[in-house]
N, C-alpha and C. Protein backbone atom coordinates (compact mmCIF):
# COMPACT_ATOMS: atom_id res chain seq x y z
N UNK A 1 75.17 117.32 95.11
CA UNK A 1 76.20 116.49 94.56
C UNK A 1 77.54 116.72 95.26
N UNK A 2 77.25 117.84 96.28
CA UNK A 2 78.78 117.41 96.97
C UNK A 2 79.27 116.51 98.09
N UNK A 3 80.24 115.80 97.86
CA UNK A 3 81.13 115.14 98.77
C UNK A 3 80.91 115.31 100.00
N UNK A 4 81.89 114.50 100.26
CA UNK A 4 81.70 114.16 102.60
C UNK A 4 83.03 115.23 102.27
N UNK A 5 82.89 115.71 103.36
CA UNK A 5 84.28 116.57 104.03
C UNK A 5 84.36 116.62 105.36
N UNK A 6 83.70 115.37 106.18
CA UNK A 6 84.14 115.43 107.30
C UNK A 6 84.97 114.05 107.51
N UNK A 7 86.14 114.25 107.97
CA UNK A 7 87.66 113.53 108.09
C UNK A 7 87.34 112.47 108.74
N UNK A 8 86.74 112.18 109.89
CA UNK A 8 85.70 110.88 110.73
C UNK A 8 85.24 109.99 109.84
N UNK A 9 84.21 110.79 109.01
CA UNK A 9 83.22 110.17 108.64
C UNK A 9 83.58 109.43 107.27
N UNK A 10 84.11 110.22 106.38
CA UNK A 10 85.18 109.83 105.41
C UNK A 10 86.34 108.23 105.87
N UNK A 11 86.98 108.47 107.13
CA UNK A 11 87.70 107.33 106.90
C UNK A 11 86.66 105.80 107.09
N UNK A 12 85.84 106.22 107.66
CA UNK A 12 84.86 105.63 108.22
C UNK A 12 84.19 104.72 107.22
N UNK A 13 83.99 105.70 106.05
CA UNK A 13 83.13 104.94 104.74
C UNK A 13 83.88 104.90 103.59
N UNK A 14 85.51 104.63 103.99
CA UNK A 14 86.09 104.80 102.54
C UNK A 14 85.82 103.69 101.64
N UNK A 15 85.70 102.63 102.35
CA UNK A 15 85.83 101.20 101.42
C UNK A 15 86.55 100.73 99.93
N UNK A 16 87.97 101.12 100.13
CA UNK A 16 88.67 100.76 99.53
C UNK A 16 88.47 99.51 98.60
N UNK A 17 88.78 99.86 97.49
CA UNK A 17 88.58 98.72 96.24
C UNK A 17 89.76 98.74 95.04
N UNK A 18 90.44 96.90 95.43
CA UNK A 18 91.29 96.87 94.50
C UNK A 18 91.09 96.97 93.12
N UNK A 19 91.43 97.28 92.05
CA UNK A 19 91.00 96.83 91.03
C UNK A 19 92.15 95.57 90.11
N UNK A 20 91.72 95.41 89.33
CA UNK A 20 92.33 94.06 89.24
C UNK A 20 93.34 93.90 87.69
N UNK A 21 93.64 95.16 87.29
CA UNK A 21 94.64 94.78 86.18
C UNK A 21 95.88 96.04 86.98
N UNK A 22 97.25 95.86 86.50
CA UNK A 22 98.41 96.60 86.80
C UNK A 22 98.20 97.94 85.59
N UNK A 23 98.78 99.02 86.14
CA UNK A 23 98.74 100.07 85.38
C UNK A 23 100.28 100.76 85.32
N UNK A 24 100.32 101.26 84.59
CA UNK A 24 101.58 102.13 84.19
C UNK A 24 101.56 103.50 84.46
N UNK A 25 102.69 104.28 84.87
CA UNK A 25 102.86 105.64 84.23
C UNK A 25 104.56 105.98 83.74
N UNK A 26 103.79 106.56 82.62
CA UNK A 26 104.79 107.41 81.69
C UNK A 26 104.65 108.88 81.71
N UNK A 27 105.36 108.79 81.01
CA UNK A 27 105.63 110.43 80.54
C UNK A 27 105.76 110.63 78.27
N UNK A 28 105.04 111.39 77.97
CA UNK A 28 105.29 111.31 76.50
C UNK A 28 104.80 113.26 75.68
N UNK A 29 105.77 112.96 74.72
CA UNK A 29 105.38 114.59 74.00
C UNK A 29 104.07 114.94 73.99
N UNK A 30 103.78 116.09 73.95
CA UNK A 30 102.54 116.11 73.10
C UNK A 30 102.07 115.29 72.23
N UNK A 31 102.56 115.44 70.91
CA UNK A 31 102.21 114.86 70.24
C UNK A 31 102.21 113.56 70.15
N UNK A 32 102.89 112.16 70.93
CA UNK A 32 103.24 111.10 70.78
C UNK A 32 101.70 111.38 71.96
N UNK A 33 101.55 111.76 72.71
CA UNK A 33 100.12 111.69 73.38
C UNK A 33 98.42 111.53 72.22
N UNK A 34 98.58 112.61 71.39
CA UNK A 34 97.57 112.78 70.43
C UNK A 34 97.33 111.71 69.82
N UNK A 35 98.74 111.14 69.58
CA UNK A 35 98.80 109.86 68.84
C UNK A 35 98.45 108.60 69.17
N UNK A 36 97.93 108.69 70.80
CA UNK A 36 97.70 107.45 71.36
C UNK A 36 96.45 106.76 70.62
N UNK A 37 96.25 105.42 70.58
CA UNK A 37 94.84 104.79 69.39
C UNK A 37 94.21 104.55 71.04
N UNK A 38 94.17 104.80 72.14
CA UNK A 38 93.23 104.88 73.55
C UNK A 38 93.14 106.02 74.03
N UNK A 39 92.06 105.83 75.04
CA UNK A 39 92.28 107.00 75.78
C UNK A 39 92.86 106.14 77.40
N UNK A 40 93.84 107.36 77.73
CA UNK A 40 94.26 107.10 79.14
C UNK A 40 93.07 106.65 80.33
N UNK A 41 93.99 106.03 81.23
CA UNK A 41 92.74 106.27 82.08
C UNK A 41 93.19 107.90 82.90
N UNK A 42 93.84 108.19 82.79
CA UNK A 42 94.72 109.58 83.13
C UNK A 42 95.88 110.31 82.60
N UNK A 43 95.66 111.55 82.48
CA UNK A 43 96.70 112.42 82.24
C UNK A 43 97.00 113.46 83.20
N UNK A 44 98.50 114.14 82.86
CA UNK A 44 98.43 115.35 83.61
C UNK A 44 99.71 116.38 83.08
N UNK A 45 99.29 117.31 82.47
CA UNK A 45 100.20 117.71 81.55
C UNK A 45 101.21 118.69 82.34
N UNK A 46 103.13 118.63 82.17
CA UNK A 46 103.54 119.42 82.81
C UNK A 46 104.60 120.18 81.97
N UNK A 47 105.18 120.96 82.03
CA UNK A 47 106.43 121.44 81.13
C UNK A 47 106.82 120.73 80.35
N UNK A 48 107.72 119.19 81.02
CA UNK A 48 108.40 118.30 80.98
C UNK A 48 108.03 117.27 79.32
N UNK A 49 106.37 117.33 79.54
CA UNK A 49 105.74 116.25 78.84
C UNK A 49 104.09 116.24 79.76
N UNK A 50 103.68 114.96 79.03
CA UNK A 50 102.47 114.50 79.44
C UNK A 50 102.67 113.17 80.13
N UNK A 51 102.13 113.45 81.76
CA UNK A 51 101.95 111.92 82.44
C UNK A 51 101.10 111.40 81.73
N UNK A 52 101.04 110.12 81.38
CA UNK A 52 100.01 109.31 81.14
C UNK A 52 99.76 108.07 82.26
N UNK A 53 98.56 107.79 82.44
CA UNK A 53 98.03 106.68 83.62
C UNK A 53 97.55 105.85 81.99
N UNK A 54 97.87 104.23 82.76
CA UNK A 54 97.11 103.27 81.11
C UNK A 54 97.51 102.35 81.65
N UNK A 55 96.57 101.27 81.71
CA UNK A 55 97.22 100.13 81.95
C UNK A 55 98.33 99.38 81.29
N UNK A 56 99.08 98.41 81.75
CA UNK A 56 100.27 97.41 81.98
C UNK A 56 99.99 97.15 80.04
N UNK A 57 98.79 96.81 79.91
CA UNK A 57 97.93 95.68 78.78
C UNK A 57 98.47 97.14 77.19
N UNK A 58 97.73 98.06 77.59
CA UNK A 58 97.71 98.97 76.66
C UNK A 58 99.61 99.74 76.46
N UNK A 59 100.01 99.77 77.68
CA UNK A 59 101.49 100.11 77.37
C UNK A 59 102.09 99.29 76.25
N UNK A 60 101.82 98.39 76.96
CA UNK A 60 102.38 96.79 75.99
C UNK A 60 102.15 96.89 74.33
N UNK A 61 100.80 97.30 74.12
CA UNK A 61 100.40 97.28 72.99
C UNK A 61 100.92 98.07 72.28
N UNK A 62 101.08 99.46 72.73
CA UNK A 62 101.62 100.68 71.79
C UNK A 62 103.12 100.74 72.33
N UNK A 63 104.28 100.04 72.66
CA UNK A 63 105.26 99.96 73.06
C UNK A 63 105.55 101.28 73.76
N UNK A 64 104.88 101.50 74.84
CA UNK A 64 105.26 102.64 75.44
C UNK A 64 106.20 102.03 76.95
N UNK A 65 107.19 102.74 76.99
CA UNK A 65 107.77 102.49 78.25
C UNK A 65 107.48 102.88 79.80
N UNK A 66 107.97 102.27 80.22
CA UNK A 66 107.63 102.52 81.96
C UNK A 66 108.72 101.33 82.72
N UNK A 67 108.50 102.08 83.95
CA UNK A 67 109.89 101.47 84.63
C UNK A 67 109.06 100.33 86.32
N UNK A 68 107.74 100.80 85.99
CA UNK A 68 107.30 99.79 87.17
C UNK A 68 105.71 99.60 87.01
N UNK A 69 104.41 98.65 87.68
CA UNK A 69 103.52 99.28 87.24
C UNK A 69 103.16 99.09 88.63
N UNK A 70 102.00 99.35 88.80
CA UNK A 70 100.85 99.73 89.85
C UNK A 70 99.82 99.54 90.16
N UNK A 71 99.13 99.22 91.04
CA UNK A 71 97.83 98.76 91.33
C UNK A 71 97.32 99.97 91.87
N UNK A 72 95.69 100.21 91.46
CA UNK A 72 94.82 100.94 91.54
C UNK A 72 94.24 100.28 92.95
N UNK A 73 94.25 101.09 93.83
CA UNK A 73 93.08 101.35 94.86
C UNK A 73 92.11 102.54 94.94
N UNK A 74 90.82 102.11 95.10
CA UNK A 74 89.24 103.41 94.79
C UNK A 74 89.12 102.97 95.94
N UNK A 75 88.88 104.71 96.47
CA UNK A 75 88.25 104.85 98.21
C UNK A 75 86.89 105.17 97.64
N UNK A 76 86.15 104.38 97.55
CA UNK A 76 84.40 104.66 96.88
C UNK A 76 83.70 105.25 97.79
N UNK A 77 83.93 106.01 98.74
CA UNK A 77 83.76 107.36 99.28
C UNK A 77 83.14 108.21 98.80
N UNK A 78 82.61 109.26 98.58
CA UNK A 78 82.66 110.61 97.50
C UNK A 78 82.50 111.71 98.46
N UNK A 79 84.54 111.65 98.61
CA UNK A 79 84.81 112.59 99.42
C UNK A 79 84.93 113.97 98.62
N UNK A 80 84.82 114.99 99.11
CA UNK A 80 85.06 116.40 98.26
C UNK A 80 86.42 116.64 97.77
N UNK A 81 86.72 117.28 96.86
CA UNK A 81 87.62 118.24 96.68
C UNK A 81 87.92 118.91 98.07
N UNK A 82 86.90 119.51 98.68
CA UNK A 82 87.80 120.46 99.76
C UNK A 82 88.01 119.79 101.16
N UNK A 83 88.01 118.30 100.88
CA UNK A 83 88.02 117.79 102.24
C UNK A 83 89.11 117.98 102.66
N UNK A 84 89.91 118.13 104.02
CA UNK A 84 90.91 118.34 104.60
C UNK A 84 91.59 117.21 105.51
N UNK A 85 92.73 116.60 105.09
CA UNK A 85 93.50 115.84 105.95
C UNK A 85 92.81 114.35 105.82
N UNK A 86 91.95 114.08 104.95
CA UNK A 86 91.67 112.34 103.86
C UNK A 86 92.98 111.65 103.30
N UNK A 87 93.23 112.27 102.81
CA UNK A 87 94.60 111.56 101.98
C UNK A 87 95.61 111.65 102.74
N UNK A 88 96.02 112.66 103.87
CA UNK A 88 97.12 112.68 104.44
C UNK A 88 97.20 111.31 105.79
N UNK A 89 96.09 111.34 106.15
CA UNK A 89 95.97 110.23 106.75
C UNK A 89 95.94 109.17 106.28
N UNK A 90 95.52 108.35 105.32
CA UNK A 90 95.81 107.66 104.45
C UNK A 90 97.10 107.16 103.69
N UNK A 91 97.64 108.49 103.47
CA UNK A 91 99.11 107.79 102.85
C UNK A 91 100.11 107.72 104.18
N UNK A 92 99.64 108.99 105.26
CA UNK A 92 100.34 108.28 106.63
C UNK A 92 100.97 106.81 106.87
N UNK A 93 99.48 106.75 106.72
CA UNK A 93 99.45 104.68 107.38
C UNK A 93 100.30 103.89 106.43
N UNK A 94 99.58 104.21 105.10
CA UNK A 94 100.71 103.50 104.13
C UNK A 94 102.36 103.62 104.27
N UNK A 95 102.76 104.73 104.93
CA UNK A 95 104.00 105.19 104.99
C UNK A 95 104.77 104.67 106.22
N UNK A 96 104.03 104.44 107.24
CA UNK A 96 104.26 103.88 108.08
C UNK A 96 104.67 102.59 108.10
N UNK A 97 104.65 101.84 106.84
CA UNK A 97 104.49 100.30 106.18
C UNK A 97 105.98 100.57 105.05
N UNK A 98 106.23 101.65 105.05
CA UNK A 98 107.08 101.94 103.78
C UNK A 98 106.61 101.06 102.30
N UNK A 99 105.10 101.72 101.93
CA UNK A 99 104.57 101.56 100.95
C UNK A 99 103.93 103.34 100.38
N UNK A 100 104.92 102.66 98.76
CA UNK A 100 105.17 103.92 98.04
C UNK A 100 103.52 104.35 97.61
N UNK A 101 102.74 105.78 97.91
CA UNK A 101 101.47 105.39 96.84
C UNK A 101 101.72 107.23 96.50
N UNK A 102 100.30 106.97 94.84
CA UNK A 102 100.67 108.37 94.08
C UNK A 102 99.10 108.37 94.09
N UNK A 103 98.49 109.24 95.18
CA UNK A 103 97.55 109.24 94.94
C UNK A 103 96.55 110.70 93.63
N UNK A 104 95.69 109.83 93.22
CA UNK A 104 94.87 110.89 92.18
C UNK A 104 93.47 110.93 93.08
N UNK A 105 93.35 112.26 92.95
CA UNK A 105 92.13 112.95 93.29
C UNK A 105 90.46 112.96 92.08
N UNK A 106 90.01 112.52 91.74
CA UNK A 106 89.02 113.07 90.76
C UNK A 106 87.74 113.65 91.68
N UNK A 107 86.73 113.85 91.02
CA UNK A 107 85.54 114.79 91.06
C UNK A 107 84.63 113.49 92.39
N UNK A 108 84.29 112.27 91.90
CA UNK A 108 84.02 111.77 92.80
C UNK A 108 84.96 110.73 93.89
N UNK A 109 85.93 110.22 93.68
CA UNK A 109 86.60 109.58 94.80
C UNK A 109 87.62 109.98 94.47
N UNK A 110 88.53 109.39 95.33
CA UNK A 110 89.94 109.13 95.70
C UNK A 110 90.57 107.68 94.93
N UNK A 111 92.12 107.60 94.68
CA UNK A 111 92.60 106.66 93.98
C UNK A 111 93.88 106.45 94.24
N UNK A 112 94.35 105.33 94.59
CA UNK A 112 95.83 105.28 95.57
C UNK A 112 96.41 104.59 94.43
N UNK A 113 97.34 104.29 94.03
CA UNK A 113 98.58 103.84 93.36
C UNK A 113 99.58 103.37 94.30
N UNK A 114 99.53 102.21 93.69
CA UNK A 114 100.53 101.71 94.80
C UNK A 114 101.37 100.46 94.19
N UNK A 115 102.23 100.43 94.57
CA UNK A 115 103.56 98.99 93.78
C UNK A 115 102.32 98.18 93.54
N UNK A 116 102.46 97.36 92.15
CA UNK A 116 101.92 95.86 92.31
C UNK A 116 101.93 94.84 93.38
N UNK A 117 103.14 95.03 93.69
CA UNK A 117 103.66 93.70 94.71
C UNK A 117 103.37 93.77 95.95
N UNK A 118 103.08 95.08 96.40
CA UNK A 118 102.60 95.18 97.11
C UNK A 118 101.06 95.52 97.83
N UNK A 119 100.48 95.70 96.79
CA UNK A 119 98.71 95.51 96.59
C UNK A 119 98.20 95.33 97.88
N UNK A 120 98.25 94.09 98.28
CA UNK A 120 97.36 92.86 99.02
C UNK A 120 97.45 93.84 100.60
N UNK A 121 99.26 94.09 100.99
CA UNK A 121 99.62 94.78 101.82
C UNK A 121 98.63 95.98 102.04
N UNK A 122 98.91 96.75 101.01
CA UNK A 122 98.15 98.51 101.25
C UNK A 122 96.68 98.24 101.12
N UNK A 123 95.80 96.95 101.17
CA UNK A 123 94.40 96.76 100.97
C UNK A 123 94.54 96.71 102.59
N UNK A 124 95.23 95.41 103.19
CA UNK A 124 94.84 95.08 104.60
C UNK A 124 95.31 96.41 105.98
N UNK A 125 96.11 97.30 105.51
CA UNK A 125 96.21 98.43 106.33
C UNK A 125 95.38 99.26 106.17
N UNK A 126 94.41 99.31 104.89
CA UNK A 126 93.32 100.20 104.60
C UNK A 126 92.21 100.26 105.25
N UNK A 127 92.18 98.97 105.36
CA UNK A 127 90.86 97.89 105.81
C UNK A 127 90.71 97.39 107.52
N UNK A 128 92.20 97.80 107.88
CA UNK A 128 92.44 97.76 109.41
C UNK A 128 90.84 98.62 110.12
N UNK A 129 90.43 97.85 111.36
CA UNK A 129 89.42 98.37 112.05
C UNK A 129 89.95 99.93 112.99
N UNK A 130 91.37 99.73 113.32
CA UNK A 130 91.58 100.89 114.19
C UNK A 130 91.98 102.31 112.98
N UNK A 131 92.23 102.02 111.94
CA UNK A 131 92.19 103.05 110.55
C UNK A 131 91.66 104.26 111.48
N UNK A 132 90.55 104.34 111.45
CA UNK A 132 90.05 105.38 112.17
C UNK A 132 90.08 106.30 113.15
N UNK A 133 90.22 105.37 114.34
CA UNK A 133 90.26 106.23 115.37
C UNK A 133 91.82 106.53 115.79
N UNK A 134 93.03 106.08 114.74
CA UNK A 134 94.23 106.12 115.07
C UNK A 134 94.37 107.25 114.39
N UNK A 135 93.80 107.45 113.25
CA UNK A 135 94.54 108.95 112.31
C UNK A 135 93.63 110.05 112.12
N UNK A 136 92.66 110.05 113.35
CA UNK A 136 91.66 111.61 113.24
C UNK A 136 92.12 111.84 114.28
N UNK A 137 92.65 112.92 114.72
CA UNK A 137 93.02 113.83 115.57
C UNK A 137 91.93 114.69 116.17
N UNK A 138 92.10 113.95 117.88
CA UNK A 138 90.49 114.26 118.32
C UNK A 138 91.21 115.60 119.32
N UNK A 139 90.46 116.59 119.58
CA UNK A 139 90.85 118.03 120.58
C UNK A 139 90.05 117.43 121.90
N UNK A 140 91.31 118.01 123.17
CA UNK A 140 90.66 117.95 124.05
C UNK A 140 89.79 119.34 124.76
């Protein structure tokens, strides 16, 4: 059950996938967390408070605030935890575009966050054919 961890082969088979509703993140107490009537599609608890990940739809519902939302991109990959230099190459390219992304890591893929408005953008630089052989760093 473990992941690709080779950096080639990984960009190679990421196949990026938009998904198709806007998502939010906040920040909320503990307890205003407990209290949620959903479950997130993410959390991440820090001193401060609790991030919450939830879509645009569910913010709305429980009047929770947020200041922008976000589109979900899945690298349906199932790259490892210990892969090295996946994401850095990845948000490279995006950065290179001056497109903001927050990427989340889970157990089987990768997950880019990225402006709404800009979606369509961070799909077609993903999806670029030279992706590959531009951001693996080959030794001579």
């Amino acid at each position: 059950m473990n992941g690709e961890t080779d950096l080639e082969r990984l960009l190679a088979a990421m196949q990026p996938v938009l998904q198709l509703r806007p998502y939010i993140f906040t920040t909320l107490t503990p307890d205003a967390y407990q209290a949620l009537p959903f479950v997130p599609l993410g959390t991440f608890w820090e001193e401060e408070g609790v991030t919450v990940i939830a879509s645009q739809e569910q913010a709305i519902a429980c009047s929770l605030s947020f200041d922008s939302t976000w589109a979900c991109i899945t690298l349906t990959v199932h790259s490892a935890l210990t892969a090295v230099g996946f994401l850095a190459a990845i948000t490279a390219r995006l950065a290179q575009a001056g497109i903001p992304v927050n990427p989340v890591s889970a157990y089987y893929h990768d997950h880019l966050f990225v402006p709404w408005e800009r979606r369509q953008e961070a799909m077609e630089r993903l999806r670029r054919q030279d992706f590959v052989w531009t951001n693996v760093k080959r030794e001579a």
